[in-house]
C-alpha atoms as a PDB file:
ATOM      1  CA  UNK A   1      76.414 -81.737  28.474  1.00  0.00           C
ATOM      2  CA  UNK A   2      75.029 -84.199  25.510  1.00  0.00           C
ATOM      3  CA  UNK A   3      72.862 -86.943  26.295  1.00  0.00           C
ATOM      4  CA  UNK A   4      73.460 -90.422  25.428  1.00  0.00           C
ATOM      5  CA  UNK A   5      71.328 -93.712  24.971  1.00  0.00           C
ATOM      6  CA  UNK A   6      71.452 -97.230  25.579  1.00  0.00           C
ATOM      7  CA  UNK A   7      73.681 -99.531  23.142  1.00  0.00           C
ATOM      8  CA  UNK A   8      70.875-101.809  23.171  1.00  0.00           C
ATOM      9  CA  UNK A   9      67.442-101.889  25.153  1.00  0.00           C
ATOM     10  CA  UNK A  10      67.668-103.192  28.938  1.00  0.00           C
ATOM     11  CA  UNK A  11      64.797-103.649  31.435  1.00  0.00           C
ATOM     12  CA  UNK A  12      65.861-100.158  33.388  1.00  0.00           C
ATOM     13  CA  UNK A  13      69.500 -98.948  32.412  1.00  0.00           C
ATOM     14  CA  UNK A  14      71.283 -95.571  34.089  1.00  0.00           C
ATOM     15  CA  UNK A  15      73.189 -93.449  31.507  1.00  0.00           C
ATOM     16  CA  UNK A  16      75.679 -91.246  32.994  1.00  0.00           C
ATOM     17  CA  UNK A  17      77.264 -89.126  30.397  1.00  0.00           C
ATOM     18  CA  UNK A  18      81.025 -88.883  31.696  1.00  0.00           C
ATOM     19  CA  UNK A  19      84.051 -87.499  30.117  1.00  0.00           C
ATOM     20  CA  UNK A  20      86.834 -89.964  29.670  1.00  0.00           C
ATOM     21  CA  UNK A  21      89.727 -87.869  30.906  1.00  0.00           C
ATOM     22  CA  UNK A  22      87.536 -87.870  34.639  1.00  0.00           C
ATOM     23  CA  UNK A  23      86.447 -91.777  35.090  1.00  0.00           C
ATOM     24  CA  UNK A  24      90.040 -93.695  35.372  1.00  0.00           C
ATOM     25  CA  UNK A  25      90.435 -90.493  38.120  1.00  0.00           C
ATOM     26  CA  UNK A  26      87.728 -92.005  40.300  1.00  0.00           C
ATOM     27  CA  UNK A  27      90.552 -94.185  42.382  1.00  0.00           C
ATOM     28  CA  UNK A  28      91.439 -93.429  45.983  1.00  0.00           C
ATOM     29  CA  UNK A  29      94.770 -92.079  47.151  1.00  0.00           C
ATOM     30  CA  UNK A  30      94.897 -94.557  50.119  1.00  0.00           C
ATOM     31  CA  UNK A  31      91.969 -96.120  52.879  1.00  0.00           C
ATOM     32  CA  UNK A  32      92.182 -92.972  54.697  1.00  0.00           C
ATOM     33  CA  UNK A  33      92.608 -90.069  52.366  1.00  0.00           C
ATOM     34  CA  UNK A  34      90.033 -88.474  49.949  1.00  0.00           C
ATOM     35  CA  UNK A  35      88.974 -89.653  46.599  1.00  0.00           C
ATOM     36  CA  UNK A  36      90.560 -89.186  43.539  1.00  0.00           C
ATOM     37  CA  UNK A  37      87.251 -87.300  42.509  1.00  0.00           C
ATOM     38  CA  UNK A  38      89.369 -84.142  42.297  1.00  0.00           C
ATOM     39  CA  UNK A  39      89.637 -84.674  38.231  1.00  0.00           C
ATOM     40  CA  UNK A  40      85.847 -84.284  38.235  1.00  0.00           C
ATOM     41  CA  UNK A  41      85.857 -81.345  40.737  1.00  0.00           C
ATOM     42  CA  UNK A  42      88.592 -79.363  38.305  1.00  0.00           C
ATOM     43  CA  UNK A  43      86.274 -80.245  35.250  1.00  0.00           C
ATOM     44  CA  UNK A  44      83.300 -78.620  36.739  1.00  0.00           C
ATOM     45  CA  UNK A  45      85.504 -75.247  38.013  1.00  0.00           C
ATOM     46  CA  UNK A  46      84.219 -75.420  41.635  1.00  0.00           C
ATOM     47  CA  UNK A  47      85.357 -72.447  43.450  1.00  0.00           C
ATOM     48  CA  UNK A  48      83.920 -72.192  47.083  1.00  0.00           C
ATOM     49  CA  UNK A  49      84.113 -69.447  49.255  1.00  0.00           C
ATOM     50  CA  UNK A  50      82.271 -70.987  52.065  1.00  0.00           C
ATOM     51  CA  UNK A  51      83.138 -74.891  53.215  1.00  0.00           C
ATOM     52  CA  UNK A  52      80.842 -76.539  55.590  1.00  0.00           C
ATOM     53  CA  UNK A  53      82.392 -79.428  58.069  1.00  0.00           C
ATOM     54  CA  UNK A  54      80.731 -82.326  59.738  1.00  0.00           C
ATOM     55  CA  UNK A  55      81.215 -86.150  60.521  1.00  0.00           C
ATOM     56  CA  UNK A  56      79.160 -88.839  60.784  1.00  0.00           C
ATOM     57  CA  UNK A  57      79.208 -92.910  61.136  1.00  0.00           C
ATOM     58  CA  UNK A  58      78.212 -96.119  59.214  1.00  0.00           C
ATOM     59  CA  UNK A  59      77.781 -99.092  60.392  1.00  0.00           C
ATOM     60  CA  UNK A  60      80.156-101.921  59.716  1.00  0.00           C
ATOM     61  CA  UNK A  61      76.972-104.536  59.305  1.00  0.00           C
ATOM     62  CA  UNK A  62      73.534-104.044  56.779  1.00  0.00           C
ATOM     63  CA  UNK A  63      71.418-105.968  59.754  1.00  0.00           C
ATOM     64  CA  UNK A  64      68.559-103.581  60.817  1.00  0.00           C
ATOM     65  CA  UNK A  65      68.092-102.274  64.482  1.00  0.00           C
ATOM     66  CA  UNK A  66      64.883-104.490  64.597  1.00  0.00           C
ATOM     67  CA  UNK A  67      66.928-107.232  63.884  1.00  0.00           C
ATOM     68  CA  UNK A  68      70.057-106.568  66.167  1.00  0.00           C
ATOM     69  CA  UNK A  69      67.381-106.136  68.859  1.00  0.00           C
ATOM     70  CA  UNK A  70      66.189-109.987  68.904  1.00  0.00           C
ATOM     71  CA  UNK A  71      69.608-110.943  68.592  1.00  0.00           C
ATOM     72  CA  UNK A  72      70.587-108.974  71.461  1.00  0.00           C
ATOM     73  CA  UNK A  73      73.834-107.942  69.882  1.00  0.00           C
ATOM     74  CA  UNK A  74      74.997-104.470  69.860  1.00  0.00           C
ATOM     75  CA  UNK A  75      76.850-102.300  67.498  1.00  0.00           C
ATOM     76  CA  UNK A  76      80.568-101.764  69.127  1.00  0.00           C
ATOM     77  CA  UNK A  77      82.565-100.830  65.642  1.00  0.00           C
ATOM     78  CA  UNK A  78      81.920 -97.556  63.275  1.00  0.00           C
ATOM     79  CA  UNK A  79      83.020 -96.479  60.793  1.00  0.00           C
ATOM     80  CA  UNK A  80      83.511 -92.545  61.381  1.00  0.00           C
ATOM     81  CA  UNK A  81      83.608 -90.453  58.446  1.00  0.00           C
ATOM     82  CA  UNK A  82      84.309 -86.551  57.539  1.00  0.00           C
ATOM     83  CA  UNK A  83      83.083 -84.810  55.001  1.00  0.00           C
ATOM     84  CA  UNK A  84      83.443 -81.154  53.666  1.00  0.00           C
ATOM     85  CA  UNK A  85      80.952 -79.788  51.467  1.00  0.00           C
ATOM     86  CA  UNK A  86      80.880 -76.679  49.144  1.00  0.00           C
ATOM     87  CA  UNK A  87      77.556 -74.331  50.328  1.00  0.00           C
ATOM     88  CA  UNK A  88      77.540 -72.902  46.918  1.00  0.00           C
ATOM     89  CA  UNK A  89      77.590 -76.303  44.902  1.00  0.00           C
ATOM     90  CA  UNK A  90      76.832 -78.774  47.405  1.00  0.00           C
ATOM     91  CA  UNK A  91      79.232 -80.912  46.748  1.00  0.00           C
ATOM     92  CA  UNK A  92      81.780 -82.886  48.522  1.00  0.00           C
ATOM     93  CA  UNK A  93      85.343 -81.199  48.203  1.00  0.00           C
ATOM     94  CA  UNK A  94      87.277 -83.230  51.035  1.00  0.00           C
ATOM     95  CA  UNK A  95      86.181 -86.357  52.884  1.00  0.00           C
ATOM     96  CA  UNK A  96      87.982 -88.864  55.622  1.00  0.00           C
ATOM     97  CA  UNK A  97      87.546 -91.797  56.822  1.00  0.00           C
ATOM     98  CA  UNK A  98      88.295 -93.531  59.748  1.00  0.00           C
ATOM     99  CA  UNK A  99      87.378 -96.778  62.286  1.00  0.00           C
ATOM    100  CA  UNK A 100      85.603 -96.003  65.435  1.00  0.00           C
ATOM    101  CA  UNK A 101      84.520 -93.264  67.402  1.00  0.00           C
ATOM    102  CA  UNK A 102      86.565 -90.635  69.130  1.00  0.00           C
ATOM    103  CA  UNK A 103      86.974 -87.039  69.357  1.00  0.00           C
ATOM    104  CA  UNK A 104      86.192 -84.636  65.951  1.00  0.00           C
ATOM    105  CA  UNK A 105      89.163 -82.301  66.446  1.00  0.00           C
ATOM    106  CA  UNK A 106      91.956 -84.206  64.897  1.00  0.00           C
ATOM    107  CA  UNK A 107      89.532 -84.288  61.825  1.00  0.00           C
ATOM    108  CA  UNK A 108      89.842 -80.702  61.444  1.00  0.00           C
ATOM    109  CA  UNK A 109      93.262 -79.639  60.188  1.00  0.00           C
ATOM    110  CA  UNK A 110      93.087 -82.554  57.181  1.00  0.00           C
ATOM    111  CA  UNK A 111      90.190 -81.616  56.598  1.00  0.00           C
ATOM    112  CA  UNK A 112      90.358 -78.050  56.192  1.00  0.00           C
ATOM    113  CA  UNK A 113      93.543 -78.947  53.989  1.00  0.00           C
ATOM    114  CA  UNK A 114      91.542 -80.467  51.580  1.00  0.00           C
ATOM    115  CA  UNK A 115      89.090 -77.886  51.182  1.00  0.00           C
ATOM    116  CA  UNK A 116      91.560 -75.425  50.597  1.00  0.00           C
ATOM    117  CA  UNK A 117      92.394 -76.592  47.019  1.00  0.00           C
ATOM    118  CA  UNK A 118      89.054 -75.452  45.647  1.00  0.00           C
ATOM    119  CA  UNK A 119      88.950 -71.678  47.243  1.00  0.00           C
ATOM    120  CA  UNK A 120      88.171 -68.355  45.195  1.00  0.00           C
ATOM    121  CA  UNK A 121      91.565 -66.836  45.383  1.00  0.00           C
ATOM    122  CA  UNK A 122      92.625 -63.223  45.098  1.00  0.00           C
ATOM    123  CA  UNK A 123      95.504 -63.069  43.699  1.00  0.00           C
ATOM    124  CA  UNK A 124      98.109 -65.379  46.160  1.00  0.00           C
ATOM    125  CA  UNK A 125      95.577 -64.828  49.149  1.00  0.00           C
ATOM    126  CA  UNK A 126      92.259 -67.094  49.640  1.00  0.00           C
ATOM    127  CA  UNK A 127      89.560 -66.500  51.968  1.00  0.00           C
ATOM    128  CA  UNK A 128      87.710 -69.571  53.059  1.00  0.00           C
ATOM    129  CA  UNK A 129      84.802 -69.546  55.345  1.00  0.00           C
ATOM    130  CA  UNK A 130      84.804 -72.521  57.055  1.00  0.00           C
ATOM    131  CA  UNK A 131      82.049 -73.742  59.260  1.00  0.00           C
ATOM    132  CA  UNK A 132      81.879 -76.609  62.361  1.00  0.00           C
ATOM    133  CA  UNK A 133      80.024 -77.109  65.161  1.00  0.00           C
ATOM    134  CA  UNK A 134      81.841 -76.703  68.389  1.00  0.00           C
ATOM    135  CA  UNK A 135      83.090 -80.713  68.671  1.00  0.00           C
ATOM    136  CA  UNK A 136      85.909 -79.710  66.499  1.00  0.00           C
ATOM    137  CA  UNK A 137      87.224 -76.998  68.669  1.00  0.00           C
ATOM    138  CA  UNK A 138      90.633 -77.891  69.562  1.00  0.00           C
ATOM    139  CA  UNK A 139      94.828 -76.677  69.111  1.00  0.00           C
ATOM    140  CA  UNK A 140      94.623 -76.814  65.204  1.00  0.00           C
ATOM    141  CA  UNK A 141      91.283 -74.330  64.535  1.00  0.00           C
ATOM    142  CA  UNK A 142      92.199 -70.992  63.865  1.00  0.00           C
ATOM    143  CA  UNK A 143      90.678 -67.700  65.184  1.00  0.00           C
ATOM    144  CA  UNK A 144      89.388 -67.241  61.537  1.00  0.00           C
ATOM    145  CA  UNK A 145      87.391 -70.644  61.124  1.00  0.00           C
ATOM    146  CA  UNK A 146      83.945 -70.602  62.015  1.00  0.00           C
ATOM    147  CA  UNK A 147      83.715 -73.118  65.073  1.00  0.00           C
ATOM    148  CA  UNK A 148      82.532 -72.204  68.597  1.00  0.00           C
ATOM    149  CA  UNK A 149      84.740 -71.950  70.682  1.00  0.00           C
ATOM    150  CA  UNK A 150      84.205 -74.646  74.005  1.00  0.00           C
ATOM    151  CA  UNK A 151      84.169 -72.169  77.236  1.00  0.00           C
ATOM    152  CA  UNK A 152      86.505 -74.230  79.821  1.00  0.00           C
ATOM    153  CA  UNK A 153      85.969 -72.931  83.003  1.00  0.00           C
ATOM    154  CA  UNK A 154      83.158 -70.812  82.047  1.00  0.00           C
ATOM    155  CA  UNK A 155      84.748 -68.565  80.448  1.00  0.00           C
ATOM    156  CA  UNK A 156      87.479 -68.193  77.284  1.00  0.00           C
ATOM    157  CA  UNK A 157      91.013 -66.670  78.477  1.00  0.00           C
ATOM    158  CA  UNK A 158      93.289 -66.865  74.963  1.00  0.00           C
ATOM    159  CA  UNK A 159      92.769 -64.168  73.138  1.00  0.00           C
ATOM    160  CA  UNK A 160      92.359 -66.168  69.510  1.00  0.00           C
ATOM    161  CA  UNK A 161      89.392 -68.019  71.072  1.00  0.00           C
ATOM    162  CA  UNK A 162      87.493 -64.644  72.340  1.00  0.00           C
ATOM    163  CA  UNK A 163      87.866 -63.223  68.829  1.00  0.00           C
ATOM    164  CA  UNK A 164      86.841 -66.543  67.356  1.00  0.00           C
ATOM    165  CA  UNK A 165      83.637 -66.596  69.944  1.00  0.00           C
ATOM    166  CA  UNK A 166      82.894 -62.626  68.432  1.00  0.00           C
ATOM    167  CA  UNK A 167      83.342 -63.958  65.125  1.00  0.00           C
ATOM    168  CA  UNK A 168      81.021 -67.125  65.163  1.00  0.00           C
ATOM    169  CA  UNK A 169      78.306 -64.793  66.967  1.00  0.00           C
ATOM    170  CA  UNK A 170      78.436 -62.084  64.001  1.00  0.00           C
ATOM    171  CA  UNK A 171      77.964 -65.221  61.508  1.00  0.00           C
ATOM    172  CA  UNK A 172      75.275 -66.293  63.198  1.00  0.00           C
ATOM    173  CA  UNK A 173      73.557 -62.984  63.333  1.00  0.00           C
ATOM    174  CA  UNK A 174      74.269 -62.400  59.691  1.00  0.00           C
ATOM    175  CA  UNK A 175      73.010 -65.860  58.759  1.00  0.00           C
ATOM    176  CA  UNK A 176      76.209 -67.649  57.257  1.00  0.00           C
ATOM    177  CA  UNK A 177      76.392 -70.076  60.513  1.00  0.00           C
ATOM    178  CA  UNK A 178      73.262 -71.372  59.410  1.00  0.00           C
ATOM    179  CA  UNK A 179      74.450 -72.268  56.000  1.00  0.00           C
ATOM    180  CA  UNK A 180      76.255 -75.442  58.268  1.00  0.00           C
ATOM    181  CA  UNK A 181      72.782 -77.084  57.140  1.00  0.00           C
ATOM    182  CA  UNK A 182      74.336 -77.942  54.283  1.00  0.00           C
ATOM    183  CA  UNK A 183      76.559 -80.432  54.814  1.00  0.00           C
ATOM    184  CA  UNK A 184      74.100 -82.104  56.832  1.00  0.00           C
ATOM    185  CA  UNK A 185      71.533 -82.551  54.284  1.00  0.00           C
ATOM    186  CA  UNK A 186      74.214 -84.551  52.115  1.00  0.00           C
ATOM    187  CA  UNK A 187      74.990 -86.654  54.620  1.00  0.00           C
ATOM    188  CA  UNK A 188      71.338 -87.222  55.161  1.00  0.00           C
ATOM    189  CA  UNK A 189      71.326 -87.992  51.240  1.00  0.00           C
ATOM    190  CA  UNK A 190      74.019 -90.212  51.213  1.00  0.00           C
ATOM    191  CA  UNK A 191      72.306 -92.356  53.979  1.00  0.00           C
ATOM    192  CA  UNK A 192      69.085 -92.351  52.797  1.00  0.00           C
ATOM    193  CA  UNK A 193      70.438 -93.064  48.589  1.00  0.00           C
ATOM    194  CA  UNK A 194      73.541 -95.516  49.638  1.00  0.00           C
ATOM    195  CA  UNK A 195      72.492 -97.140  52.842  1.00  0.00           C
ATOM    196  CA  UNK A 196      74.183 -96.260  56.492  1.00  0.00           C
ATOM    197  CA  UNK A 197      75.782 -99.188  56.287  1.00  0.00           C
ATOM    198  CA  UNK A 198      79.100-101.258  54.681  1.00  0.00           C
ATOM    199  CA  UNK A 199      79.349-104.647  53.361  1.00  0.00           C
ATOM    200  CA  UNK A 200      82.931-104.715  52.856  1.00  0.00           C
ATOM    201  CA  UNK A 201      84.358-107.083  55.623  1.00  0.00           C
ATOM    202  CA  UNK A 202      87.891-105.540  55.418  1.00  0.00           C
ATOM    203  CA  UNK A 203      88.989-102.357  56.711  1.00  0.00           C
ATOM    204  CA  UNK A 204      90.792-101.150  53.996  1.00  0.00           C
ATOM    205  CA  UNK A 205      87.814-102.042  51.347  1.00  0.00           C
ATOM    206  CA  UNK A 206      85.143-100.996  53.888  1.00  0.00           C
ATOM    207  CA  UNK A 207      87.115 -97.811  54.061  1.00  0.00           C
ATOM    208  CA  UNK A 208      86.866 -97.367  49.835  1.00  0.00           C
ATOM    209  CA  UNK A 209      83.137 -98.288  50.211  1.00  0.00           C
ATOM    210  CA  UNK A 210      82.570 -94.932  52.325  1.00  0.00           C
ATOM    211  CA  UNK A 211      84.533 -93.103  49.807  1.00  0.00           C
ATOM    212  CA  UNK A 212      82.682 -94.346  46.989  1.00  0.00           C
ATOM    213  CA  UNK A 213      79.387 -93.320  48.487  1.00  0.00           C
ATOM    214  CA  UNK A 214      80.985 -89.565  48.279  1.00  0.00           C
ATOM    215  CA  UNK A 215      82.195 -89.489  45.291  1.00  0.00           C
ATOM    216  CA  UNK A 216      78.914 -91.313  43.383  1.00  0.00           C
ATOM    217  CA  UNK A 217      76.958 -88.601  45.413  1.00  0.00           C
ATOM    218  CA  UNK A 218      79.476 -85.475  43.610  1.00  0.00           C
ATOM    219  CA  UNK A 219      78.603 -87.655  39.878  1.00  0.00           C
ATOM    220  CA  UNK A 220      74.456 -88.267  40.866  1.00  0.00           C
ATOM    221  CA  UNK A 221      74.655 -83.807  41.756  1.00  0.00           C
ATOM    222  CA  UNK A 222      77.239 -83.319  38.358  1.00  0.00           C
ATOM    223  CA  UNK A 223      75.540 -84.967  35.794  1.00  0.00           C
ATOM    224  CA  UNK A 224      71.931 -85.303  33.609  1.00  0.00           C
ATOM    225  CA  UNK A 225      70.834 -89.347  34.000  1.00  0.00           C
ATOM    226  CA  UNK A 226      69.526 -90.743  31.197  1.00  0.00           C
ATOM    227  CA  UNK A 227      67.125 -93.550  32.438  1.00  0.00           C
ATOM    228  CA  UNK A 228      65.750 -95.812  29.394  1.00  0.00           C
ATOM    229  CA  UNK A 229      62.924 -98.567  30.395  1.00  0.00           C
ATOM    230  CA  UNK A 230      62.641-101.455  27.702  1.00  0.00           C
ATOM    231  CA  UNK A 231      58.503-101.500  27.130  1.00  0.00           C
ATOM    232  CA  UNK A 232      58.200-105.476  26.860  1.00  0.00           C
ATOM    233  CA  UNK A 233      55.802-106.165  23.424  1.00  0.00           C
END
């Protein structure tokens, strides 16, 4: 993809080198669905055949720990977010957001929906590998989806949730569970580039916030930066 430079010198300037048809596409469906970053997605051709799953939170103040600590106030509002991430491309092909904590299961199923858009298919089948950690067990995983199953009563008794248990043992001895690390380590990026934290003081535009942080993290992996420092005479 060509390079481009500055218009005019600036003290330190980012370049990113966008097509047009992608940037009025970076707009969000609603405060709780994905990001409109699917134009970008279809530009770059991502085809996945294994999906990784996880959530995490961000805090709904930029006030460090050290400083909540002398306050002696403590952090009762998150804002819980889901992400699903390509293990192939490492990018972020379906994300969620939502206020507060509470179970990961009911994350799953809209979740998975989302990564289904950007699958290798075969004809009118698609195969997606699709790896969680055993919080998202629940009614809506199926016995093909990666996710350890949780044994109630010590031990499993539907028969979808033994074959599910066989499967997630012969991923892990194959290595393809472990590949779960990936969605982990953008999280971990997002955090550490974007801050844990919102500003916004409205749901709705704290909401867009998280969503933004996803979809700047897909154009920081998709593109070259041009970064041009003025050299003061």
């Amino acid at each position: 993809m060509p390079l481009t430079k500055c218009a005019k010198p600036c003290n330190l300037a980012v370049c990113l080198t966008i097509p047009p048809s992608i940037v009025p596409s970076l707009n969000f469906h609603n405060s709780r669905g994905s990001s409109k970053g699917d134009a970008l997605l279809q530009h770059l051709q991502v085809n996945e055949m294994t999906v990784a799953v996880d959530t995490t939170g961000f805090r709904n103040d930029t006030a460090s720990a050290y400083y909540q600590s002398r306050r002696g106030n403590t952090r009762r509002a998150w804002h819980k977010s889901g992400f699903v991430v390509g293990t192939e491309s490492q990018l972020i092909v379906g994300m969620r957001v939502g206020r507060g904590s509470g179970s990961d299961a009911k994350w799953f199923a809209p979740l998975r929906a989302q990564a289904r858009r950007y699958v290798v298919r075969k004809g009118r089948s698609a195969r997606l590998w699709l790896l969680a950690d055993a919080g998202f067990d629940g009614r809506d995983v199926e016995w093909t989806n990666v996710v350890p199953p949780i044994r109630r009563g010590g031990r499993l008794r539907a028969w979808s949730r033994v074959l599910r248990a066989a499967l997630v043992e012969r991923a892990k001895a194959s290595g393809l569970y472990g590949q779960r690390w990936r969605v982990e380590t953008v999280i971990s990026v997002i955090k550490r580039k974007f801050g844990d934290g919102v500003r916004s003081r409205g749901l709705r535009l704290a909401r867009r916030e998280v969503l933004a942080k996803g979809v700047v993290d897909n154009l920081h992996r998709s593109f070259f930066v041009v970064v041009c420092v003025w050299c003061v005479r």
